[in-house]
PDB file of N, CA and C in Angstrom:
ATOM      1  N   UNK A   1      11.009  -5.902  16.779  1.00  0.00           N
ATOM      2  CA  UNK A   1       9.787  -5.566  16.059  1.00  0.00           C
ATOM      3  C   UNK A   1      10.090  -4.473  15.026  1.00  0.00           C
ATOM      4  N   UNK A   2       9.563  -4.828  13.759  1.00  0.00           N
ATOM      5  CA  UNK A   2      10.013  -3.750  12.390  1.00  0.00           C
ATOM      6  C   UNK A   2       8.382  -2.833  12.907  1.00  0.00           C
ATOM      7  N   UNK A   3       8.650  -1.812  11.785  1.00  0.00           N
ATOM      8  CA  UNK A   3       7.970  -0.396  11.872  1.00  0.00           C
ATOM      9  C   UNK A   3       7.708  -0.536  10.230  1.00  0.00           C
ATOM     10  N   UNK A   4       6.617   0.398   9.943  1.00  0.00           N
ATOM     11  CA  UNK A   4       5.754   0.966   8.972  1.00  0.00           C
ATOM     12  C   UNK A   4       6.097   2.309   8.609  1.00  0.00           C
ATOM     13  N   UNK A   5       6.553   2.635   7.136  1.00  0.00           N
ATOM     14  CA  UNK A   5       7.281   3.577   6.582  1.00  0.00           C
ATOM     15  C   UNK A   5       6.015   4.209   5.483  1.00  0.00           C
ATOM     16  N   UNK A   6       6.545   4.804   5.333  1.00  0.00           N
ATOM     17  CA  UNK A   6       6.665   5.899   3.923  1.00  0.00           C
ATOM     18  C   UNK A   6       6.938   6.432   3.102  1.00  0.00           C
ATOM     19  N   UNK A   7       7.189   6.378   2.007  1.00  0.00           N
ATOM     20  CA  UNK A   7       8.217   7.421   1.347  1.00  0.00           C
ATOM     21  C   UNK A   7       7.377   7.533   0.242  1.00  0.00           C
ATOM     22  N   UNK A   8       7.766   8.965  -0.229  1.00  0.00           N
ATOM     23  CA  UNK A   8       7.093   9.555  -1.498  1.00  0.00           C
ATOM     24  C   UNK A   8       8.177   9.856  -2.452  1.00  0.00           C
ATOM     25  N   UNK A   9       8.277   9.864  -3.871  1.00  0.00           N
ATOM     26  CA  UNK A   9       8.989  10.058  -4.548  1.00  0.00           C
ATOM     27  C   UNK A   9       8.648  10.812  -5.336  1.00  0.00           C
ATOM     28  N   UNK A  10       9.415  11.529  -6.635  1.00  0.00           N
ATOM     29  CA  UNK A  10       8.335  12.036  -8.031  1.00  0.00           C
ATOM     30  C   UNK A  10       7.274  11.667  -8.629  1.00  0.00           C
ATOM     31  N   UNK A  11       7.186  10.784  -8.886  1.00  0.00           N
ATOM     32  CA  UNK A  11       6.312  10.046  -9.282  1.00  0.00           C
ATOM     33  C   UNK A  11       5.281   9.195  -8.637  1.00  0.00           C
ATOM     34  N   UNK A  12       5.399   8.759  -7.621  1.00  0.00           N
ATOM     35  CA  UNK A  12       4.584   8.211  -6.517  1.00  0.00           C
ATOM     36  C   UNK A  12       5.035   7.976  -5.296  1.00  0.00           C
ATOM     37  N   UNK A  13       5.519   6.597  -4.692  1.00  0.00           N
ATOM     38  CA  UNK A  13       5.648   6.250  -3.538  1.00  0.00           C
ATOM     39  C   UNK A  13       5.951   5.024  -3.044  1.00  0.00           C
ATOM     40  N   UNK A  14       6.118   5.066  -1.822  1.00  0.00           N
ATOM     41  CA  UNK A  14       5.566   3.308  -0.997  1.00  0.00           C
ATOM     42  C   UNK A  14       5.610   3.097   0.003  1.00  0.00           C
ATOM     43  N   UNK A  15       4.807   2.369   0.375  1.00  0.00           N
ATOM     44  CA  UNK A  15       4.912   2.377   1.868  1.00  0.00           C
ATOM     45  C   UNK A  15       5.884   0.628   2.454  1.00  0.00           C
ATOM     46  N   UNK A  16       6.564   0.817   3.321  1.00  0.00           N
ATOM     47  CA  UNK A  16       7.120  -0.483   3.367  1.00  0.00           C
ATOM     48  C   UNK A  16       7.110  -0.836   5.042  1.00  0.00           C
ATOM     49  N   UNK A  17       7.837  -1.935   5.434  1.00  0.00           N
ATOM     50  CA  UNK A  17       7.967  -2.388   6.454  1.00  0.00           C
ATOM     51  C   UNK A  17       9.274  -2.872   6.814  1.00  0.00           C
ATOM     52  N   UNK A  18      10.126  -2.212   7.422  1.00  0.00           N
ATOM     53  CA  UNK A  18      11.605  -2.434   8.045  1.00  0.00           C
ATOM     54  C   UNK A  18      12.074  -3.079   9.236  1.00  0.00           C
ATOM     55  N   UNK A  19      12.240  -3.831   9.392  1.00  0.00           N
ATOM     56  CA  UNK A  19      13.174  -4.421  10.528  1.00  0.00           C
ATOM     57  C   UNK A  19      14.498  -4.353  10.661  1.00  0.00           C
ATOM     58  N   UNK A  20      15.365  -4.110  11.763  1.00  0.00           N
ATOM     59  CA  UNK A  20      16.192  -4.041  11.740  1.00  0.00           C
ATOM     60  C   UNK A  20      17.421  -3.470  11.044  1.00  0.00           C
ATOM     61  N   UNK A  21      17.120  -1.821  10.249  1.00  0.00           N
ATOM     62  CA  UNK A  21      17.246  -1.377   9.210  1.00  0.00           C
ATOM     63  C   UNK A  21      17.037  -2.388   7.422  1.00  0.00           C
ATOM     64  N   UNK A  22      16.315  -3.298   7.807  1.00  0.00           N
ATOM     65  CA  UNK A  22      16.094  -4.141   6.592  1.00  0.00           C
ATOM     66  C   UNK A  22      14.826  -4.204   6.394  1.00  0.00           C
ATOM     67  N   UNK A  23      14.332  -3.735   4.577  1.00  0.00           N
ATOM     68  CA  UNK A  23      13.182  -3.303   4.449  1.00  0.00           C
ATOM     69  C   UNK A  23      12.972  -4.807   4.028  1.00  0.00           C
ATOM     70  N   UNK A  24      11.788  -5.144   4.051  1.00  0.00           N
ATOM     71  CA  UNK A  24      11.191  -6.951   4.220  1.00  0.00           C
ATOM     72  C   UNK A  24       9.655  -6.432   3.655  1.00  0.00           C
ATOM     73  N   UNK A  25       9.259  -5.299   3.584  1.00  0.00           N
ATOM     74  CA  UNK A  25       8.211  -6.136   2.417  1.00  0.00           C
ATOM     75  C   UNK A  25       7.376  -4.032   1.950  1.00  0.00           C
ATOM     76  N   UNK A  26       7.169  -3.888   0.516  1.00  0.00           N
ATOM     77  CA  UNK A  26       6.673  -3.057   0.532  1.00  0.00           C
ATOM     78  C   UNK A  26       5.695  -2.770  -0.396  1.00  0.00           C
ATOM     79  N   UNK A  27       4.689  -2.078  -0.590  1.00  0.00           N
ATOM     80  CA  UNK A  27       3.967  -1.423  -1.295  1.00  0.00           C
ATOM     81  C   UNK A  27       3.652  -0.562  -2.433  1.00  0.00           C
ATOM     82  N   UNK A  28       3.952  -0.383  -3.722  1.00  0.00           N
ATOM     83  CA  UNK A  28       4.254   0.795  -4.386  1.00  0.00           C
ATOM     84  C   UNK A  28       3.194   1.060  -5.229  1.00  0.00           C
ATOM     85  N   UNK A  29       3.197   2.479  -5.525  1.00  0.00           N
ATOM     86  CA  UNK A  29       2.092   3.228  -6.136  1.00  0.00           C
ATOM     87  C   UNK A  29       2.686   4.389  -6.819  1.00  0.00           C
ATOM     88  N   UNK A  30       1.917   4.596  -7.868  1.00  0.00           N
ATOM     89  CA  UNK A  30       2.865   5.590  -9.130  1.00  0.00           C
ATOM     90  C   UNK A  30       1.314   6.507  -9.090  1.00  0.00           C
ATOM     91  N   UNK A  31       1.467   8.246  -9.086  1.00  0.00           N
ATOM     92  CA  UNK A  31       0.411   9.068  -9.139  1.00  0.00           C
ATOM     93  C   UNK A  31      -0.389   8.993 -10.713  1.00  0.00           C
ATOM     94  N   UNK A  32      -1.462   9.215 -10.453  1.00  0.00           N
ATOM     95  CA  UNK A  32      -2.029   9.584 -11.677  1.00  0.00           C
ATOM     96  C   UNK A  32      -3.043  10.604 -11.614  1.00  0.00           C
ATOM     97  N   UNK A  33      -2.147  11.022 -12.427  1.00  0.00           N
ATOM     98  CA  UNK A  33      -3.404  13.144 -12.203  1.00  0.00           C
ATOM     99  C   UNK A  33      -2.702  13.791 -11.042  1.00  0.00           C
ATOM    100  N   UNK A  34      -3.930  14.403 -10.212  1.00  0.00           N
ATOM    101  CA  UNK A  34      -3.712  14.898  -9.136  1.00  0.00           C
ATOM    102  C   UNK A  34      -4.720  14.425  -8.186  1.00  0.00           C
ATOM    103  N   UNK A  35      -5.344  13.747  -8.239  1.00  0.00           N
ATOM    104  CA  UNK A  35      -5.937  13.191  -7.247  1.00  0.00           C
ATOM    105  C   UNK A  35      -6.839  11.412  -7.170  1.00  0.00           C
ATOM    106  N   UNK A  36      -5.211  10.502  -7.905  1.00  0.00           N
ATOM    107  CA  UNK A  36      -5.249   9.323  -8.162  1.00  0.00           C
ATOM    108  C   UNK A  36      -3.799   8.529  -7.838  1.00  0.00           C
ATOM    109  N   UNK A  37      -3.702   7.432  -7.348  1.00  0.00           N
ATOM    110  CA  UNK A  37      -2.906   6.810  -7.363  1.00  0.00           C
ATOM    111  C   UNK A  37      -3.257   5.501  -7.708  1.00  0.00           C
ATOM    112  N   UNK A  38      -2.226   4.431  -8.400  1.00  0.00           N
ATOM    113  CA  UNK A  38      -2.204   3.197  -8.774  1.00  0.00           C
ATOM    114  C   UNK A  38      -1.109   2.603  -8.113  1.00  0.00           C
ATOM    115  N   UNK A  39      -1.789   1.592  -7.433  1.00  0.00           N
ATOM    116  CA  UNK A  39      -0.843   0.875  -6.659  1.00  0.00           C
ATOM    117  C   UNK A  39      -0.219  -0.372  -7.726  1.00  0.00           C
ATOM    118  N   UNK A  40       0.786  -0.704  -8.168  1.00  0.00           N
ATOM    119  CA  UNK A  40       1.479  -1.466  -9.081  1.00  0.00           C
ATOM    120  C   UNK A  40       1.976  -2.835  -8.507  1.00  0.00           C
ATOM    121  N   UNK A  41       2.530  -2.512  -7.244  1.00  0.00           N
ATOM    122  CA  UNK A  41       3.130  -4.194  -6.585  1.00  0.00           C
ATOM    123  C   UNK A  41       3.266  -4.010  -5.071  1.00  0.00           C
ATOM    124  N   UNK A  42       3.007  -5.273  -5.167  1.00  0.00           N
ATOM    125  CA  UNK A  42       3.056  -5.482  -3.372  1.00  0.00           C
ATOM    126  C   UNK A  42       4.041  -6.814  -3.437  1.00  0.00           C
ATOM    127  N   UNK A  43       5.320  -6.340  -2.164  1.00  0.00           N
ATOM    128  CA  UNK A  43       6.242  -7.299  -2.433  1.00  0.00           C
ATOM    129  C   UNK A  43       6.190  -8.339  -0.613  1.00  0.00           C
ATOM    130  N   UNK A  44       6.122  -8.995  -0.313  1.00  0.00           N
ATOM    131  CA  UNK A  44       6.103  -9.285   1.295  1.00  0.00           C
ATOM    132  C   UNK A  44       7.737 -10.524   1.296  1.00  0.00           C
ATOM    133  N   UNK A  45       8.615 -10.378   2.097  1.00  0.00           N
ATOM    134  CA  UNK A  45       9.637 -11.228   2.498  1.00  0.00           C
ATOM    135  C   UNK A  45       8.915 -12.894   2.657  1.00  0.00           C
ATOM    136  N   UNK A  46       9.682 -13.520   2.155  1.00  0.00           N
ATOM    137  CA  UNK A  46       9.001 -15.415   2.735  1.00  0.00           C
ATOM    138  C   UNK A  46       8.868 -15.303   4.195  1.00  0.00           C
ATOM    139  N   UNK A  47      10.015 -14.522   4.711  1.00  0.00           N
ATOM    140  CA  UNK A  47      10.122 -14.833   6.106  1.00  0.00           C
ATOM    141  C   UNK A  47       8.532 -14.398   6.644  1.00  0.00           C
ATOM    142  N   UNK A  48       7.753 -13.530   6.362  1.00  0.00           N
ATOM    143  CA  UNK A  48       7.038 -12.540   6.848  1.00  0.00           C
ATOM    144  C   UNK A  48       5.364 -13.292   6.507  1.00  0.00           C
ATOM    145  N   UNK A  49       5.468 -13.715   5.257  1.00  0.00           N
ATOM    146  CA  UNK A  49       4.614 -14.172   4.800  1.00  0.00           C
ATOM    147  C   UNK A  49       3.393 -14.937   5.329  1.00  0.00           C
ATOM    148  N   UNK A  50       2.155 -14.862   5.213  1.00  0.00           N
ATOM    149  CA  UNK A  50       1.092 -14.961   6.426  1.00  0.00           C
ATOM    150  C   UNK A  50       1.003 -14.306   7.614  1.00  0.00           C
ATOM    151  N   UNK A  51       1.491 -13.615   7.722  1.00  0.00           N
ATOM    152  CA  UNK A  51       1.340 -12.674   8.707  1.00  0.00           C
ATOM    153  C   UNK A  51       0.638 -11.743   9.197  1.00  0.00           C
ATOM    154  N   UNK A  52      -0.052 -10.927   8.077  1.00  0.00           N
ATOM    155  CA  UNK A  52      -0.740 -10.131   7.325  1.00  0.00           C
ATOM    156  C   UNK A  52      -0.142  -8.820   7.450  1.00  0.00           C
ATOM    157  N   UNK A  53       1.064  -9.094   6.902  1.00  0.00           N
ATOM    158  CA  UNK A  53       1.976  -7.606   6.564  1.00  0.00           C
ATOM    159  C   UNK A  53       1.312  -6.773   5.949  1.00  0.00           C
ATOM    160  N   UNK A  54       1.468  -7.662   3.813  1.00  0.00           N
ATOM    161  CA  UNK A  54       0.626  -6.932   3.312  1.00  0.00           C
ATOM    162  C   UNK A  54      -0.497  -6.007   3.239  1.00  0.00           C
ATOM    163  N   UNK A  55      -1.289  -6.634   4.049  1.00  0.00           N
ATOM    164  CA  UNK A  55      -2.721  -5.874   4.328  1.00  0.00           C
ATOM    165  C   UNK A  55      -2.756  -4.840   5.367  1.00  0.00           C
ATOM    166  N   UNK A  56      -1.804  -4.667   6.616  1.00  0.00           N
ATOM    167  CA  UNK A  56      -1.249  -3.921   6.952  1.00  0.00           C
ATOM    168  C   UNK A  56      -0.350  -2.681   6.074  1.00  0.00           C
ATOM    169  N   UNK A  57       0.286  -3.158   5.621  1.00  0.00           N
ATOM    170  CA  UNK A  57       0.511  -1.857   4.175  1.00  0.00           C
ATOM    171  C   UNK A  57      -0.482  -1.307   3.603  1.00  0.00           C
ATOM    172  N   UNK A  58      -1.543  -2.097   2.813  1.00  0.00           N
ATOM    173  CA  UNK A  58      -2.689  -1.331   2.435  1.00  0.00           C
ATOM    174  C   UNK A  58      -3.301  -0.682   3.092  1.00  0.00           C
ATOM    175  N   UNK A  59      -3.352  -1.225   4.298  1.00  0.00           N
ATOM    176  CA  UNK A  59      -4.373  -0.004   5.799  1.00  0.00           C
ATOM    177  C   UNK A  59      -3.746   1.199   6.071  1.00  0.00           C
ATOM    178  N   UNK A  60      -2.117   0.982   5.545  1.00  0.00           N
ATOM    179  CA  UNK A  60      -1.439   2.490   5.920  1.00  0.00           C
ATOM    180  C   UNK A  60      -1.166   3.328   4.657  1.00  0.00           C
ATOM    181  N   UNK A  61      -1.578   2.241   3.267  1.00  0.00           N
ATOM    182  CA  UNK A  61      -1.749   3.386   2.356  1.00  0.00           C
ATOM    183  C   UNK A  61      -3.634   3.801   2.458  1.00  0.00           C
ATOM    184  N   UNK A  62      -4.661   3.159   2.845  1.00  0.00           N
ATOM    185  CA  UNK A  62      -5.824   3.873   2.985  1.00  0.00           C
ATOM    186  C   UNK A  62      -5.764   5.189   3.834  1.00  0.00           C
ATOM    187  N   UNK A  63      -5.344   4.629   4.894  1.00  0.00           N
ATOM    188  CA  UNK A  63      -5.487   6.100   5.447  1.00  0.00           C
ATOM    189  C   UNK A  63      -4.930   7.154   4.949  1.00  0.00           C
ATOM    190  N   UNK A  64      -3.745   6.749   3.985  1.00  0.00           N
ATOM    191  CA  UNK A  64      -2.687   7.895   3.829  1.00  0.00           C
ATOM    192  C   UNK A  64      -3.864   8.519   2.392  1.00  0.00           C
ATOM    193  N   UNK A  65      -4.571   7.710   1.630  1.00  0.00           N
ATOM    194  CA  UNK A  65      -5.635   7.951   0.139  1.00  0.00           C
ATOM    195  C   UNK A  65      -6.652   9.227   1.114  1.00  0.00           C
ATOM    196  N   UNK A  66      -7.112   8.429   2.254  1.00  0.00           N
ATOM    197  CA  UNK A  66      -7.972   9.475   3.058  1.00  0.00           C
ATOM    198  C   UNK A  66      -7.536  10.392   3.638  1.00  0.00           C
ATOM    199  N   UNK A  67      -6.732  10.677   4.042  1.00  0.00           N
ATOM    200  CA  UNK A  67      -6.270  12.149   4.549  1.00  0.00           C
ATOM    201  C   UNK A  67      -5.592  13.131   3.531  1.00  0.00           C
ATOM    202  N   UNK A  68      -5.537  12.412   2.282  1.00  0.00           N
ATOM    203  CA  UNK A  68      -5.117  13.420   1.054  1.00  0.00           C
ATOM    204  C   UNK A  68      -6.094  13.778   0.004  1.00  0.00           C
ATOM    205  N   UNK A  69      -7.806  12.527   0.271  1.00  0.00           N
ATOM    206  CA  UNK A  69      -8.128  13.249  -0.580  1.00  0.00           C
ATOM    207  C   UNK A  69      -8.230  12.633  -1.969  1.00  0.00           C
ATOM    208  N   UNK A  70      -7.789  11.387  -2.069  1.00  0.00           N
ATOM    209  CA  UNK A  70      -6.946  10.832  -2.824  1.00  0.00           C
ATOM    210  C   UNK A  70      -8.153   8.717  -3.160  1.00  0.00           C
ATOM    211  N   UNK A  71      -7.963   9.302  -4.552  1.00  0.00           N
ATOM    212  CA  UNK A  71      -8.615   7.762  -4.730  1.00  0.00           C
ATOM    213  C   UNK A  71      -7.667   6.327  -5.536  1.00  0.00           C
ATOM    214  N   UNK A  72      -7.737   5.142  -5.470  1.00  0.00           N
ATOM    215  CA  UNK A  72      -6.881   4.534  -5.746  1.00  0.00           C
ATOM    216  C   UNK A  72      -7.620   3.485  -7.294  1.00  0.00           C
ATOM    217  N   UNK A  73      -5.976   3.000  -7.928  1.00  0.00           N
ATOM    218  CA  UNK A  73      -6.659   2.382  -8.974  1.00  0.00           C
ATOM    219  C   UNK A  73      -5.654   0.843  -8.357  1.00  0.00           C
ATOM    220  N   UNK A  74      -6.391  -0.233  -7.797  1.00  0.00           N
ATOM    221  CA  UNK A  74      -5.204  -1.316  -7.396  1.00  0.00           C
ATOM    222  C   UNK A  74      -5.433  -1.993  -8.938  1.00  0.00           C
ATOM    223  N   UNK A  75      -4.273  -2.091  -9.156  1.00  0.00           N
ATOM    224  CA  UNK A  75      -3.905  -2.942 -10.358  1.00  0.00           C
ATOM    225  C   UNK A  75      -2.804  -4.581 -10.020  1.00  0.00           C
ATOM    226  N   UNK A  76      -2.252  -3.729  -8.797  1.00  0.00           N
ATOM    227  CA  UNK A  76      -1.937  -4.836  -8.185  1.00  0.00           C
ATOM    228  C   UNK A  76      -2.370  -5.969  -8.214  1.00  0.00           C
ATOM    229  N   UNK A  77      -2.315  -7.528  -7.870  1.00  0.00           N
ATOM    230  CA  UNK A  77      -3.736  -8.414  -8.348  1.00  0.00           C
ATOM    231  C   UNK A  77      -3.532  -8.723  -6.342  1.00  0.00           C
ATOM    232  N   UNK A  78      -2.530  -8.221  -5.582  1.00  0.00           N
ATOM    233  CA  UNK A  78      -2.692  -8.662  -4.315  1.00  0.00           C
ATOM    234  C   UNK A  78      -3.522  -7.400  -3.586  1.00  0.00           C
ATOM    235  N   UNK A  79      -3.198  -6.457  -3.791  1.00  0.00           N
ATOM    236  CA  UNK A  79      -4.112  -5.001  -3.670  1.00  0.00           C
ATOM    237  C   UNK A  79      -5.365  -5.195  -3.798  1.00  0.00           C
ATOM    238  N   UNK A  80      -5.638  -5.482  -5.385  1.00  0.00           N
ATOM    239  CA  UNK A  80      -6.993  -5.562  -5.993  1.00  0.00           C
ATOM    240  C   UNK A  80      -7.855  -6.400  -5.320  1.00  0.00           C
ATOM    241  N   UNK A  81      -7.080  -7.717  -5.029  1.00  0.00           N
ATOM    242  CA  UNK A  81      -8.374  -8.934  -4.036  1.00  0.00           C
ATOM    243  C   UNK A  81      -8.411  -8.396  -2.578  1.00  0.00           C
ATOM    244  N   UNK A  82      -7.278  -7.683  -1.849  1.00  0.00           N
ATOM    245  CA  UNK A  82      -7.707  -7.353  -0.773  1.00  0.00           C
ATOM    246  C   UNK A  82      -8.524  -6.143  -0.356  1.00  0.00           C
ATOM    247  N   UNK A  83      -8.960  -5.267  -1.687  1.00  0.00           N
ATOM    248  CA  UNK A  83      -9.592  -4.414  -1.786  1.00  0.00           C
ATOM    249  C   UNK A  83     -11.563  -5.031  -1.800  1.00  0.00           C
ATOM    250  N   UNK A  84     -11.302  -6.288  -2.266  1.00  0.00           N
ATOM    251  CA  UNK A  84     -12.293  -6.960  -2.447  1.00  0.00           C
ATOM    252  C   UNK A  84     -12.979  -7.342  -1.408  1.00  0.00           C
ATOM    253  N   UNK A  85     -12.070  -7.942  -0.571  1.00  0.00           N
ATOM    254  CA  UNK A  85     -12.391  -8.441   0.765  1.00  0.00           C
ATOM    255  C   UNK A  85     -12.372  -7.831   2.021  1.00  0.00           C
ATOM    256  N   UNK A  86     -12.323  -6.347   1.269  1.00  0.00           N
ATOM    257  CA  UNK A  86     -12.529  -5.174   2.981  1.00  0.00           C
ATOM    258  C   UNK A  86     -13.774  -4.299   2.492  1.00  0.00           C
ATOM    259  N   UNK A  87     -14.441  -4.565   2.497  1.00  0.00           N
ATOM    260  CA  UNK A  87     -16.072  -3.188   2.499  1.00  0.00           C
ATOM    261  C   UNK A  87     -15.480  -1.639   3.042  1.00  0.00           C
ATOM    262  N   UNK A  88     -14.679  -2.030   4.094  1.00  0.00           N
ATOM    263  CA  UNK A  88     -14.794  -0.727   4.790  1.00  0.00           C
ATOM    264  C   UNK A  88     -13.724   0.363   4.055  1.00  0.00           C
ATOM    265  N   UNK A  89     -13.344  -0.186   2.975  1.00  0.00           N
ATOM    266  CA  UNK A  89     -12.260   0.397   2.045  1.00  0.00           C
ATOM    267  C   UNK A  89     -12.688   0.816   1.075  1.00  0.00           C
ATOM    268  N   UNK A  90     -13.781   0.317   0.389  1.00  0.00           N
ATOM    269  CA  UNK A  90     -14.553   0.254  -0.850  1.00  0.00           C
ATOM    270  C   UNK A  90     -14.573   2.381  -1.142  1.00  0.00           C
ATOM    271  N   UNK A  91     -14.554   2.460  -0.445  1.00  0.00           N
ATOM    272  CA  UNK A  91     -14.510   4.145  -0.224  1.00  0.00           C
ATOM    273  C   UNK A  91     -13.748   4.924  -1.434  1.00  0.00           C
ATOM    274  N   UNK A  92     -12.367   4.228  -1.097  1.00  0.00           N
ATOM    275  CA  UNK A  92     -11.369   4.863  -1.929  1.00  0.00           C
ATOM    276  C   UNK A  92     -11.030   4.603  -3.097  1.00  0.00           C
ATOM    277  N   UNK A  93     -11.439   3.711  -3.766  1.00  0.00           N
ATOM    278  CA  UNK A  93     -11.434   3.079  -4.917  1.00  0.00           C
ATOM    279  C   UNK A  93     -11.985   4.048  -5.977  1.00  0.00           C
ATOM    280  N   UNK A  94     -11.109   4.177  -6.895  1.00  0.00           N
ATOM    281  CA  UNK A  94     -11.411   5.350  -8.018  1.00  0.00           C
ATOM    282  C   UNK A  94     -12.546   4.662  -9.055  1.00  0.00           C
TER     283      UNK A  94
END
């Protein structure tokens, strides 16, 4: 069973999903301002695919938007529709 990561960089971030020291699908987001992020791409492995990795990434970048404070711009177009189809997210959306 892979695990749910993090990493922050200069410029933004991502959150990904690793198995077996092999990262298989991740999330990325570039800051804007100081209290914005834009999520840019969401990548998921074939292997992984339907699974609901992805959306699992987004649930661990929401919480991470909510405990910082932090509102999001998904530009993503896989971000953006699953932002669509969760109400209970609608929160963080810049």
């Amino acid at each position: 069973m892979g695990e749910f990561k993090h990493k922050q960089t200069e410029k933004g971030g991502y959150f990904y999903y690793e198995s077996e020291g092999k990262r298989l699908a991740a999330m990325t987001y570039v800051q804007s301002g100081d209290d914005k992020i834009i999520i840019d791409h969401t990548e998921v492995d074939k292997s992984l695919q339907g699974q609901g990795i992805g959306k699992k990434l987004q649930s661990e970048l929401v919480d991470f938007v909510r405990n910082n404070n932090l509102k999001v711009i998904p530009l993503c177009p896989f971000a953006n529709a699953t932002f669509q189809r969760t109400p209970e997210w609608q929160d963080v959306l810049s």
